[in-house]
ModelCIF file with pLDDT and N, C-alpha, C, O atoms, coordinates in Angstrom:
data_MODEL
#
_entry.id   MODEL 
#
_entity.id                         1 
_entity.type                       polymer 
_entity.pdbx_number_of_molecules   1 
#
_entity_poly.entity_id                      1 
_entity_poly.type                           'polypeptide(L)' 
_entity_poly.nstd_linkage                   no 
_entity_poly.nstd_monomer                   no 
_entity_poly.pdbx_seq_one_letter_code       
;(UNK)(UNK)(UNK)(UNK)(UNK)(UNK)(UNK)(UNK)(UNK)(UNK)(UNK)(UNK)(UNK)(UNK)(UNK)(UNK)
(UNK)(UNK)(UNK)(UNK)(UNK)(UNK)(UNK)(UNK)(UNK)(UNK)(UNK)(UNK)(UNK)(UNK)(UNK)(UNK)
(UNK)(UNK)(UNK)(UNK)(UNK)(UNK)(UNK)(UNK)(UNK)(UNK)(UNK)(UNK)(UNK)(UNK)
;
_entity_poly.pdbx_seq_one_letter_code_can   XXXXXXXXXXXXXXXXXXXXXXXXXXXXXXXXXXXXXXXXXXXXXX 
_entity_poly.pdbx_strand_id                 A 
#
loop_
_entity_poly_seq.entity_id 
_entity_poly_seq.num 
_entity_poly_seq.mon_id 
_entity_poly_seq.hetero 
1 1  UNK n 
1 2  UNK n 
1 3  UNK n 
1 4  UNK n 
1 5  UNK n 
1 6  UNK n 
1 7  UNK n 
1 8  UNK n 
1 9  UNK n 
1 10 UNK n 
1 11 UNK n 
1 12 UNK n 
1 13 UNK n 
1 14 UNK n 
1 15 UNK n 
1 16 UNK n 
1 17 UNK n 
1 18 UNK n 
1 19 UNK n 
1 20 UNK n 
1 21 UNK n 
1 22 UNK n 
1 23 UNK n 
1 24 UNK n 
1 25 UNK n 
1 26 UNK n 
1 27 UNK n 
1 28 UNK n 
1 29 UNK n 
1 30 UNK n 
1 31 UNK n 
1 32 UNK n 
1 33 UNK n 
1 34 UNK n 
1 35 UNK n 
1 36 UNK n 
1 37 UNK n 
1 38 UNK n 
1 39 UNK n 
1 40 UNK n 
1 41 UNK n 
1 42 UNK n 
1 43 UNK n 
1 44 UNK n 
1 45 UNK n 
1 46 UNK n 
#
_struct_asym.id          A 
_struct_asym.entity_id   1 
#
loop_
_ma_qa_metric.id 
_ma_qa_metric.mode 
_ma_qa_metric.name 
_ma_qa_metric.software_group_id 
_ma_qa_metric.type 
1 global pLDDT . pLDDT 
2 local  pLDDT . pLDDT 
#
_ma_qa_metric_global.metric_id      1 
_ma_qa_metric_global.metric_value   90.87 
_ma_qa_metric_global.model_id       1 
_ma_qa_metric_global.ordinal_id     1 
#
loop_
_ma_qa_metric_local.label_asym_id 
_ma_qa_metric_local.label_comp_id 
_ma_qa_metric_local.label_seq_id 
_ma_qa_metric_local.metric_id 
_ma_qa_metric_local.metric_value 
_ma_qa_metric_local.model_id 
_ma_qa_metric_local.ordinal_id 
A UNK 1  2 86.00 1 1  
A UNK 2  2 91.00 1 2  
A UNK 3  2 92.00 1 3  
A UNK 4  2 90.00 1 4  
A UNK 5  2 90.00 1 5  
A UNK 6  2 93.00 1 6  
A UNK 7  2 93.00 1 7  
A UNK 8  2 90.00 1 8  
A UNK 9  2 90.00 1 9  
A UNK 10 2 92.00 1 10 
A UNK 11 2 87.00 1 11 
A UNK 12 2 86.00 1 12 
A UNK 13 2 85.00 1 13 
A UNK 14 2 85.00 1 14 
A UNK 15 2 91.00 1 15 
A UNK 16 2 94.00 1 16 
A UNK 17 2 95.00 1 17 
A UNK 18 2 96.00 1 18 
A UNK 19 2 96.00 1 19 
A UNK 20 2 97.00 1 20 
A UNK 21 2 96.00 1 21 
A UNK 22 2 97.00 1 22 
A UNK 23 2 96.00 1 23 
A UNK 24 2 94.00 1 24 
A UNK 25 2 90.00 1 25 
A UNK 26 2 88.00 1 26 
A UNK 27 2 82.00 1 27 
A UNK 28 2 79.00 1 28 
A UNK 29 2 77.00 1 29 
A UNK 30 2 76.00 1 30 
A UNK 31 2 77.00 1 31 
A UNK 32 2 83.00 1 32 
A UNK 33 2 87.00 1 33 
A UNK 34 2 92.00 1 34 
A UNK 35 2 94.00 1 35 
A UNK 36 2 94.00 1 36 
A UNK 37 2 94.00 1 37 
A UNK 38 2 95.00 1 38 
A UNK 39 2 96.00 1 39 
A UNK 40 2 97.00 1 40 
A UNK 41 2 96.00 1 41 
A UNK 42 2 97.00 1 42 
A UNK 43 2 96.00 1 43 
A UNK 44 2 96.00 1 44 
A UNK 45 2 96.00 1 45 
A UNK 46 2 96.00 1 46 
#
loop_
_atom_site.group_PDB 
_atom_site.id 
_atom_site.type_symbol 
_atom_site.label_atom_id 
_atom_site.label_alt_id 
_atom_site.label_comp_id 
_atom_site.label_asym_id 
_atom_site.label_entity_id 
_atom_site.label_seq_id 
_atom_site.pdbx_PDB_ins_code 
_atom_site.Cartn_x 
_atom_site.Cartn_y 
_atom_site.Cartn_z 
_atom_site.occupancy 
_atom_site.B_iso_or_equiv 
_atom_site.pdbx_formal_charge 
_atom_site.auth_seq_id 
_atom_site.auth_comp_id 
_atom_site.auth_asym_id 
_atom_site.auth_atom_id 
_atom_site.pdbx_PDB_model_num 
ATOM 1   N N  . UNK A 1 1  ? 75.638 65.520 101.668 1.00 86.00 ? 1  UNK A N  1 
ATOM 2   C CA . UNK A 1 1  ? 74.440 66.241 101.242 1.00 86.00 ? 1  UNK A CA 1 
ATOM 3   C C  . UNK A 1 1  ? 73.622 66.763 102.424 1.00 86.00 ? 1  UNK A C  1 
ATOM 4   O O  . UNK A 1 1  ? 73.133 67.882 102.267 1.00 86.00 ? 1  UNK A O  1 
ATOM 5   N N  . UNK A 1 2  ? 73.383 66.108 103.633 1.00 91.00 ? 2  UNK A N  1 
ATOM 6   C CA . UNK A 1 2  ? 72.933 66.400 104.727 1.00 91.00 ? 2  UNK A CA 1 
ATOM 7   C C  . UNK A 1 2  ? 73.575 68.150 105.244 1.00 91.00 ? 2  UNK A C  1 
ATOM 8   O O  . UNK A 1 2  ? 73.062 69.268 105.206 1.00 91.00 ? 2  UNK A O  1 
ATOM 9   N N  . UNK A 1 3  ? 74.866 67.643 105.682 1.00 92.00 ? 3  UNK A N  1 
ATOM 10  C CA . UNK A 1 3  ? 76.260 68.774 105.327 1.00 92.00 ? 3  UNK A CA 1 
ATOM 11  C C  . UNK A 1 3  ? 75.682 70.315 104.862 1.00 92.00 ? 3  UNK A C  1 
ATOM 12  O O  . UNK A 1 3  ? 75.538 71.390 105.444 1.00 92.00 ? 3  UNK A O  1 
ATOM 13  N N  . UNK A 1 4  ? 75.428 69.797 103.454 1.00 90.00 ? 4  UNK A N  1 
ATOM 14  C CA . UNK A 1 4  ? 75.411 70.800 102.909 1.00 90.00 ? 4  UNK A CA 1 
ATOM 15  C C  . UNK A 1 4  ? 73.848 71.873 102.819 1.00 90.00 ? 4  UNK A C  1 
ATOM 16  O O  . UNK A 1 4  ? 73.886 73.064 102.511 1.00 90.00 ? 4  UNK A O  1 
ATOM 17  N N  . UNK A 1 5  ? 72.638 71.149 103.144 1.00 90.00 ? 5  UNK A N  1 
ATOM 18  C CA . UNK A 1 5  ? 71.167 71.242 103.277 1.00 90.00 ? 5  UNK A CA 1 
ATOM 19  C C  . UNK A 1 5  ? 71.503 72.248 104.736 1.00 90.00 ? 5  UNK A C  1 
ATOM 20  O O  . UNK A 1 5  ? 71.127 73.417 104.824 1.00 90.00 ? 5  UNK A O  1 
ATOM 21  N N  . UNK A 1 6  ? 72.291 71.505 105.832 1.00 93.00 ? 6  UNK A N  1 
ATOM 22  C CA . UNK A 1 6  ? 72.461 72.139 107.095 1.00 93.00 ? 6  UNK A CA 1 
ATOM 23  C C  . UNK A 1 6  ? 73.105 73.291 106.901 1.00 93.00 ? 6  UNK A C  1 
ATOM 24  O O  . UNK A 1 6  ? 72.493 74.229 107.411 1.00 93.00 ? 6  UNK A O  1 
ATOM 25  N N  . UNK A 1 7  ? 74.152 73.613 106.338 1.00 93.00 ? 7  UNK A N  1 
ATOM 26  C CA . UNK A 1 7  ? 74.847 74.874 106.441 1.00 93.00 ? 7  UNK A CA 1 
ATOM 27  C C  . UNK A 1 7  ? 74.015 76.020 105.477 1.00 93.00 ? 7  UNK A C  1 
ATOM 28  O O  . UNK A 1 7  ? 74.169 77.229 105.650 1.00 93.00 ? 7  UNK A O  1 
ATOM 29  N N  . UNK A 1 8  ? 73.200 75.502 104.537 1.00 90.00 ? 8  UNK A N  1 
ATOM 30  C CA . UNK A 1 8  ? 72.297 76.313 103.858 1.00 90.00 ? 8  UNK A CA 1 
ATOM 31  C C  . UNK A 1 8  ? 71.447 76.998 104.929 1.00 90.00 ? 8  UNK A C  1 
ATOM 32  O O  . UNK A 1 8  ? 71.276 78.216 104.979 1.00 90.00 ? 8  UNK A O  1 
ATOM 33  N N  . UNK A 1 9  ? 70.977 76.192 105.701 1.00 90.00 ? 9  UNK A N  1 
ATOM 34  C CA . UNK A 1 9  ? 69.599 76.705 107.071 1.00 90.00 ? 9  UNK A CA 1 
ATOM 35  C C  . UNK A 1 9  ? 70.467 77.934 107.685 1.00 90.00 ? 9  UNK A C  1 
ATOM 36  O O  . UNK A 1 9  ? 70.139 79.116 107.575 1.00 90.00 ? 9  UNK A O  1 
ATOM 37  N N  . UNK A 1 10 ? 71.755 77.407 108.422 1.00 92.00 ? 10 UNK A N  1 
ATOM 38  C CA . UNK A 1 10 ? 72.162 77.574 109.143 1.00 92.00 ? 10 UNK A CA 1 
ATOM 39  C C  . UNK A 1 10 ? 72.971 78.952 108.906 1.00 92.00 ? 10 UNK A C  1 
ATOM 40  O O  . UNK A 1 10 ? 73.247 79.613 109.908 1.00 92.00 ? 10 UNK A O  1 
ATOM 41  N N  . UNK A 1 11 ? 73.471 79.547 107.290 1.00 87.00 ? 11 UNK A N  1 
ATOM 42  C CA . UNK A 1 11 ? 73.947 81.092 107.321 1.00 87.00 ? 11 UNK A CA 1 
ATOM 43  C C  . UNK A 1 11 ? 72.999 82.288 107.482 1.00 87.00 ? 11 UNK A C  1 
ATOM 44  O O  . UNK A 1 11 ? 73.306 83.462 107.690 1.00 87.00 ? 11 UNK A O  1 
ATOM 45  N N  . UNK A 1 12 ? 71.748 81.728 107.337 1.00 86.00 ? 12 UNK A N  1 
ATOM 46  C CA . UNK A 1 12 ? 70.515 82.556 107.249 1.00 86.00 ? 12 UNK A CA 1 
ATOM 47  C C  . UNK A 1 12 ? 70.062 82.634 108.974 1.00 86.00 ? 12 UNK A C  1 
ATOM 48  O O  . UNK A 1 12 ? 69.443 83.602 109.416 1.00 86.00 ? 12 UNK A O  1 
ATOM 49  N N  . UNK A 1 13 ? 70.409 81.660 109.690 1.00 85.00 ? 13 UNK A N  1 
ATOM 50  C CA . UNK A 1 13 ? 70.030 82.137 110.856 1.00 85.00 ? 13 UNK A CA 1 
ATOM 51  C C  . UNK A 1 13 ? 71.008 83.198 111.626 1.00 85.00 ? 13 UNK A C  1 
ATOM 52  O O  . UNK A 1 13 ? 72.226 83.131 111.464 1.00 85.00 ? 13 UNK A O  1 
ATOM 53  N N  . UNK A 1 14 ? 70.408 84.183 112.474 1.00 85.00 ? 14 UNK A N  1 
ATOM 54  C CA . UNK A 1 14 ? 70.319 85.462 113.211 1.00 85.00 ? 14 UNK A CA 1 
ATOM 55  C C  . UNK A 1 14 ? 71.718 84.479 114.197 1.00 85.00 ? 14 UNK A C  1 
ATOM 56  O O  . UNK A 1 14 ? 72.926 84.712 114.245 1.00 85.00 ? 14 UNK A O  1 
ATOM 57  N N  . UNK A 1 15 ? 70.963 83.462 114.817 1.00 91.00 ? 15 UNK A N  1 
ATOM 58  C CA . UNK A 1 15 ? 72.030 82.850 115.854 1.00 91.00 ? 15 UNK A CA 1 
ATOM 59  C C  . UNK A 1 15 ? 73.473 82.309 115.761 1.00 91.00 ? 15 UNK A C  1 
ATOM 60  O O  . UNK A 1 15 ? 74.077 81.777 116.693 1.00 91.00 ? 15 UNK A O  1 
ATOM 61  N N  . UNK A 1 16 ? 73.865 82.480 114.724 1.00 94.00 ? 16 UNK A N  1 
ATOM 62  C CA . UNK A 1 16 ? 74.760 81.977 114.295 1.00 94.00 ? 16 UNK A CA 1 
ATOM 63  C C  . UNK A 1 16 ? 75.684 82.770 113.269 1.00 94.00 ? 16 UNK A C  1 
ATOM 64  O O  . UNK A 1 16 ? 75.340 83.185 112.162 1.00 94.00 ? 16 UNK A O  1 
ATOM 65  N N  . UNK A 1 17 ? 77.067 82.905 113.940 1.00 95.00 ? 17 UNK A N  1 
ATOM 66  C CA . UNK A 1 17 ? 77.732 84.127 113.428 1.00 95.00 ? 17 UNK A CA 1 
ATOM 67  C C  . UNK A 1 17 ? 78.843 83.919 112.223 1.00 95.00 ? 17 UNK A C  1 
ATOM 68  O O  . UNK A 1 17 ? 79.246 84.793 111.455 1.00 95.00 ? 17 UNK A O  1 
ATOM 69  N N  . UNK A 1 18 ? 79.314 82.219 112.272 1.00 96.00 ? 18 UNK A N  1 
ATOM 70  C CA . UNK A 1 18 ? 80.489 81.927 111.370 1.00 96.00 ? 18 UNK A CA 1 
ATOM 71  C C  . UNK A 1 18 ? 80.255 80.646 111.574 1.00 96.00 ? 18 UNK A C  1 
ATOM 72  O O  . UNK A 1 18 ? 79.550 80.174 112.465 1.00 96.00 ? 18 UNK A O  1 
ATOM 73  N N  . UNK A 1 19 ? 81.057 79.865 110.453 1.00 96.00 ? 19 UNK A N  1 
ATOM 74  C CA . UNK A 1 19 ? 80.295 78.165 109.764 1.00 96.00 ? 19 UNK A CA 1 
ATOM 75  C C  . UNK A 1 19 ? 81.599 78.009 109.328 1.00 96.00 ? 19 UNK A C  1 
ATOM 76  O O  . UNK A 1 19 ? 81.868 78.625 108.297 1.00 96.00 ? 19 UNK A O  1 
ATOM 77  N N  . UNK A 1 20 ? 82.943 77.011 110.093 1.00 97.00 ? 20 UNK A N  1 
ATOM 78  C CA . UNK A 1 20 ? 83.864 76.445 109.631 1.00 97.00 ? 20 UNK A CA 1 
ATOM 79  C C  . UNK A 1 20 ? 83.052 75.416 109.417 1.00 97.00 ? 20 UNK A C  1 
ATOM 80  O O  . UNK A 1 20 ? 82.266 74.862 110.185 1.00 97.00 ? 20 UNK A O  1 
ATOM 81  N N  . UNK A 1 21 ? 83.504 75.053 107.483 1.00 96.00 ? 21 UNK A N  1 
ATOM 82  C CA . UNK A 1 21 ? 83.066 73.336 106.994 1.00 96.00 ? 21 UNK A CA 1 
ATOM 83  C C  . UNK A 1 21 ? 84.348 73.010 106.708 1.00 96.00 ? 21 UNK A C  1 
ATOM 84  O O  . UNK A 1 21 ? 84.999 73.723 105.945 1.00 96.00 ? 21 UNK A O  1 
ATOM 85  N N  . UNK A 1 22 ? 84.890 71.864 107.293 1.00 97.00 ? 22 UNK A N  1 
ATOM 86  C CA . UNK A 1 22 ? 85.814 71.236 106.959 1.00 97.00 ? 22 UNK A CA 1 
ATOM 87  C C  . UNK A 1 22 ? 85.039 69.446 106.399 1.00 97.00 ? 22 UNK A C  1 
ATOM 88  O O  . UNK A 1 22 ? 83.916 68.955 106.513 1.00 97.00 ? 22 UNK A O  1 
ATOM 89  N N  . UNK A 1 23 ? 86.279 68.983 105.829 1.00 96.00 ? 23 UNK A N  1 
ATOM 90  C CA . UNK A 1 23 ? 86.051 67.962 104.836 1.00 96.00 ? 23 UNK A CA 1 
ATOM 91  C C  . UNK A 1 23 ? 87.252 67.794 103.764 1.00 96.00 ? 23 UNK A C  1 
ATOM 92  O O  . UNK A 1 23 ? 87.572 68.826 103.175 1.00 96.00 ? 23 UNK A O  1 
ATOM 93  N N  . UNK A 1 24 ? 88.034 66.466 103.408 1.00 94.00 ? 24 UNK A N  1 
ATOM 94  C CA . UNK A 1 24 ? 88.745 66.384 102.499 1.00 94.00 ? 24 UNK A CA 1 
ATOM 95  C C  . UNK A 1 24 ? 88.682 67.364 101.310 1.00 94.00 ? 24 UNK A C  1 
ATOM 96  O O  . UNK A 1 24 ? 89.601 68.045 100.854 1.00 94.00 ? 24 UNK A O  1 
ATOM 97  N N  . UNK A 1 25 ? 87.533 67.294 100.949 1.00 90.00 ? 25 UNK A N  1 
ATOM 98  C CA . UNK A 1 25 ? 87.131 68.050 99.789  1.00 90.00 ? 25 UNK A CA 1 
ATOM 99  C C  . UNK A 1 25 ? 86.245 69.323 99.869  1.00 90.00 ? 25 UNK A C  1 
ATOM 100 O O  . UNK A 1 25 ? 85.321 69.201 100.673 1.00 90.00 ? 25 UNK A O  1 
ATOM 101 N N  . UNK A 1 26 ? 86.324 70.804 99.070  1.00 88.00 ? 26 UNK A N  1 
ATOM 102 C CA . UNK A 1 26 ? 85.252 71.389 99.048  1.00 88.00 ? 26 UNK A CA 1 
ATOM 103 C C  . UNK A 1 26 ? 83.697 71.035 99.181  1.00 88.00 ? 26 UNK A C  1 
ATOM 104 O O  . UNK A 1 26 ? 83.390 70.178 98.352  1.00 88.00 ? 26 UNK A O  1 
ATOM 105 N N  . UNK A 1 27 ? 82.688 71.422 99.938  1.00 82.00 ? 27 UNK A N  1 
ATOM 106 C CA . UNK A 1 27 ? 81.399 71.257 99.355  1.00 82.00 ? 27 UNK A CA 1 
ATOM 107 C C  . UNK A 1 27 ? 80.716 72.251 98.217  1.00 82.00 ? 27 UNK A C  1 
ATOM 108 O O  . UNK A 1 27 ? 80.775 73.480 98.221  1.00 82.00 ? 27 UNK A O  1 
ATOM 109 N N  . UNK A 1 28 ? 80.026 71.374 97.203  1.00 79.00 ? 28 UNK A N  1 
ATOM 110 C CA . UNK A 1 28 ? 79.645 72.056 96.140  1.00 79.00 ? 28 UNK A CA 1 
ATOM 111 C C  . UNK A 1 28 ? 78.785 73.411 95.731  1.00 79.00 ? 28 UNK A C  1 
ATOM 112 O O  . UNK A 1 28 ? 78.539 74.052 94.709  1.00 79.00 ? 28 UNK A O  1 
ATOM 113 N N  . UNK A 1 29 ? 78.515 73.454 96.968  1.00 77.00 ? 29 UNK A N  1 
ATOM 114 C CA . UNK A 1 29 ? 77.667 74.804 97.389  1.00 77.00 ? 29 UNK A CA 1 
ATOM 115 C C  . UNK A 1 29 ? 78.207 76.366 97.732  1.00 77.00 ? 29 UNK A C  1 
ATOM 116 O O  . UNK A 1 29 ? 79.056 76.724 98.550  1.00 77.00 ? 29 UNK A O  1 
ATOM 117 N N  . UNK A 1 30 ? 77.602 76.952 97.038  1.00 76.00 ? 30 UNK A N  1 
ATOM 118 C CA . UNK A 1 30 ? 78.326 78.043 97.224  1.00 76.00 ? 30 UNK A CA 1 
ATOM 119 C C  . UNK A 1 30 ? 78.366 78.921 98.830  1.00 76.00 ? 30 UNK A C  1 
ATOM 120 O O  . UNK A 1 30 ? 77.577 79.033 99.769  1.00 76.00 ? 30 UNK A O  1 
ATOM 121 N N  . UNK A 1 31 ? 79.406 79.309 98.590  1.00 77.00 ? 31 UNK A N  1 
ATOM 122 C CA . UNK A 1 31 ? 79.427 79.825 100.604 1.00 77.00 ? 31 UNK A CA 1 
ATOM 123 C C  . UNK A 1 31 ? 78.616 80.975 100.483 1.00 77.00 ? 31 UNK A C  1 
ATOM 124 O O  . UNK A 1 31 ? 78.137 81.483 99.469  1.00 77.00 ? 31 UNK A O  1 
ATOM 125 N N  . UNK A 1 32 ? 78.526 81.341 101.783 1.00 83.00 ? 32 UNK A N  1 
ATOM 126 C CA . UNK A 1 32 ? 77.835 82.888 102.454 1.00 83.00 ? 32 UNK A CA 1 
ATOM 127 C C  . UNK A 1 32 ? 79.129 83.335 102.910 1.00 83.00 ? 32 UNK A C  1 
ATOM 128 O O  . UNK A 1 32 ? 80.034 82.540 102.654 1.00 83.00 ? 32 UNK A O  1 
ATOM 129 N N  . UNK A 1 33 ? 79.510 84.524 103.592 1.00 87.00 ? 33 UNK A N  1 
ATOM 130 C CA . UNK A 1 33 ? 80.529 85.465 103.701 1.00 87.00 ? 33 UNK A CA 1 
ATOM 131 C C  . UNK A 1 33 ? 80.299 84.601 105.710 1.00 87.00 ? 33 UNK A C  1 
ATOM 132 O O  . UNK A 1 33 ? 81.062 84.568 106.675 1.00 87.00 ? 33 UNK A O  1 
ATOM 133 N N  . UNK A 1 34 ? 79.757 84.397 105.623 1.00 92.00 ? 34 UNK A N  1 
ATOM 134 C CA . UNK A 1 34 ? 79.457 83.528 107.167 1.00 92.00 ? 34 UNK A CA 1 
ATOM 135 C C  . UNK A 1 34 ? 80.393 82.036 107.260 1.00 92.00 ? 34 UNK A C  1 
ATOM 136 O O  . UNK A 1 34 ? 80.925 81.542 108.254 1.00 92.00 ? 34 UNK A O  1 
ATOM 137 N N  . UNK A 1 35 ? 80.374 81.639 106.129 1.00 94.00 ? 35 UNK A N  1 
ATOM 138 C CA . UNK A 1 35 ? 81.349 80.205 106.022 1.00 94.00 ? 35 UNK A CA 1 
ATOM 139 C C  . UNK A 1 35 ? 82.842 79.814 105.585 1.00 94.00 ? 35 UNK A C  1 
ATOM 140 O O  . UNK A 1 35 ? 83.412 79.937 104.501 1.00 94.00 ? 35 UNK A O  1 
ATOM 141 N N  . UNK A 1 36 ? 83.066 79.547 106.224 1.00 94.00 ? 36 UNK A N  1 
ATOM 142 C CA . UNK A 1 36 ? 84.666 79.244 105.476 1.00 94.00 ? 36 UNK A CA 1 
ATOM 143 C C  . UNK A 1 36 ? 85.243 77.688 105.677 1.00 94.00 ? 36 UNK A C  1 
ATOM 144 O O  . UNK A 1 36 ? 85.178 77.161 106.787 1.00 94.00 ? 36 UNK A O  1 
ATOM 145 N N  . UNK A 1 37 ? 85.792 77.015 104.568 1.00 94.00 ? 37 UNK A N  1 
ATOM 146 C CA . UNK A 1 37 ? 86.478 76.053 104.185 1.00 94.00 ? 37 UNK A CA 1 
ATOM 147 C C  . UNK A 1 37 ? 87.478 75.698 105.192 1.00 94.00 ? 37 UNK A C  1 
ATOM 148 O O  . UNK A 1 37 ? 88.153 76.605 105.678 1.00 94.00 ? 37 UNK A O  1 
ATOM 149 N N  . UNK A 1 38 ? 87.627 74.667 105.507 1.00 95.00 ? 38 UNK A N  1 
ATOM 150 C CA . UNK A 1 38 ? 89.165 74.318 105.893 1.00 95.00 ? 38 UNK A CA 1 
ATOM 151 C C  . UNK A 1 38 ? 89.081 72.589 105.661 1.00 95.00 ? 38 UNK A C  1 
ATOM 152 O O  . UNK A 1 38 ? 88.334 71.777 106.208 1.00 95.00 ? 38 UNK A O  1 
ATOM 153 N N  . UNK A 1 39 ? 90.520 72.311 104.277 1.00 96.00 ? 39 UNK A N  1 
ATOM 154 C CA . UNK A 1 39 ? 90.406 70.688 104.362 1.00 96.00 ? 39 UNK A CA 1 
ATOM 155 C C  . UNK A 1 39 ? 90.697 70.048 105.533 1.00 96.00 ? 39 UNK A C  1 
ATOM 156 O O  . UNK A 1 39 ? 91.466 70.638 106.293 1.00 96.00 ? 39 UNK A O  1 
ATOM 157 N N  . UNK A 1 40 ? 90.247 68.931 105.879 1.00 97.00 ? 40 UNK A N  1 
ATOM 158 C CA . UNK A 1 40 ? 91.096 68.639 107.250 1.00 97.00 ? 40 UNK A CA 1 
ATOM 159 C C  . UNK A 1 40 ? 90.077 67.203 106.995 1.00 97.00 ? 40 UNK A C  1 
ATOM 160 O O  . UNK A 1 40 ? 88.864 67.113 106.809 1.00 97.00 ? 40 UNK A O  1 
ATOM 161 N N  . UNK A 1 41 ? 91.067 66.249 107.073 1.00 96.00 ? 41 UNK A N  1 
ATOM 162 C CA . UNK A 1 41 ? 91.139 64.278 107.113 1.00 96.00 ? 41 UNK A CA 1 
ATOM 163 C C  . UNK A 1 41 ? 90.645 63.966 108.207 1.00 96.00 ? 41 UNK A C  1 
ATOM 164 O O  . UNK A 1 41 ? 91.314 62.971 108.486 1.00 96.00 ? 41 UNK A O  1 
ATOM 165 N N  . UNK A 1 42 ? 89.948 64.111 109.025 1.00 97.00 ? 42 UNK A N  1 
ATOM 166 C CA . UNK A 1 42 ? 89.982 63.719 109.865 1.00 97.00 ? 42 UNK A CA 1 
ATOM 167 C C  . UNK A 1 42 ? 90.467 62.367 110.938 1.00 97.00 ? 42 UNK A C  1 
ATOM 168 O O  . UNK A 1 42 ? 90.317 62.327 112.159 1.00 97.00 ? 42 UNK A O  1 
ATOM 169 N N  . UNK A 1 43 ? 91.018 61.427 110.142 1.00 96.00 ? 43 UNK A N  1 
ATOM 170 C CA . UNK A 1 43 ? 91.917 60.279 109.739 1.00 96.00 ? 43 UNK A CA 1 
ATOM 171 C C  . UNK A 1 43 ? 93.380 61.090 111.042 1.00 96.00 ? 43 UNK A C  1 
ATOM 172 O O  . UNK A 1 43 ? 94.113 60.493 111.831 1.00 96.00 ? 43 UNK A O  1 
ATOM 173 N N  . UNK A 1 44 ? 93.291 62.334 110.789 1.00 96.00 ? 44 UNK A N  1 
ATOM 174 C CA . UNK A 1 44 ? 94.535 62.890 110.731 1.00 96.00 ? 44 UNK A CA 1 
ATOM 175 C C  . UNK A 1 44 ? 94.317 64.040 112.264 1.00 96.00 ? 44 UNK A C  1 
ATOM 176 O O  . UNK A 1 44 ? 93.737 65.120 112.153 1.00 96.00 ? 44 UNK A O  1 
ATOM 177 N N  . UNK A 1 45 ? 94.813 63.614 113.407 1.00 96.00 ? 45 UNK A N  1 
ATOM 178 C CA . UNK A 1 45 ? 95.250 65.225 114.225 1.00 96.00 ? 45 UNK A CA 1 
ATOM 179 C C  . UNK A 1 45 ? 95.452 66.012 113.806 1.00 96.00 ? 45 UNK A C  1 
ATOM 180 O O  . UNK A 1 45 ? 96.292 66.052 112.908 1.00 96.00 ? 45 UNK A O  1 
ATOM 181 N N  . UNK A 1 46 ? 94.728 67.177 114.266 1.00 96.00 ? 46 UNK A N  1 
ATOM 182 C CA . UNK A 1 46 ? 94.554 68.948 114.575 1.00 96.00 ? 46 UNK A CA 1 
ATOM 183 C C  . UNK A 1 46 ? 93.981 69.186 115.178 1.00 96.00 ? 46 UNK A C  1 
ATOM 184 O O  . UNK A 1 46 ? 93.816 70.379 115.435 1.00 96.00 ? 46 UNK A O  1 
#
């Protein structure tokens, strides 16, 4: 939830051009054209 409060602030700011959220799962929030998904475990190398 923190996560998701932050990337809300964060597509609206000027400074900031693109928002990989990774996480097992989607977050429930809808994206901006600024964010994009990637699952990733972190459990797990990449």
């Amino acid at each position: 939830y923190i996560a998701g409060r932050l990337i809300r602030q964060l597509w609206e700011s000027g400074s900031v051009s693109y928002i990989l959220a990774t996480d097992i799962r989607p977050p429930s929030i809808q994206f901006s054209d600024k964010v994009e998904f990637a699952s990733w475990d972190v459990t797990e190398s990449s």
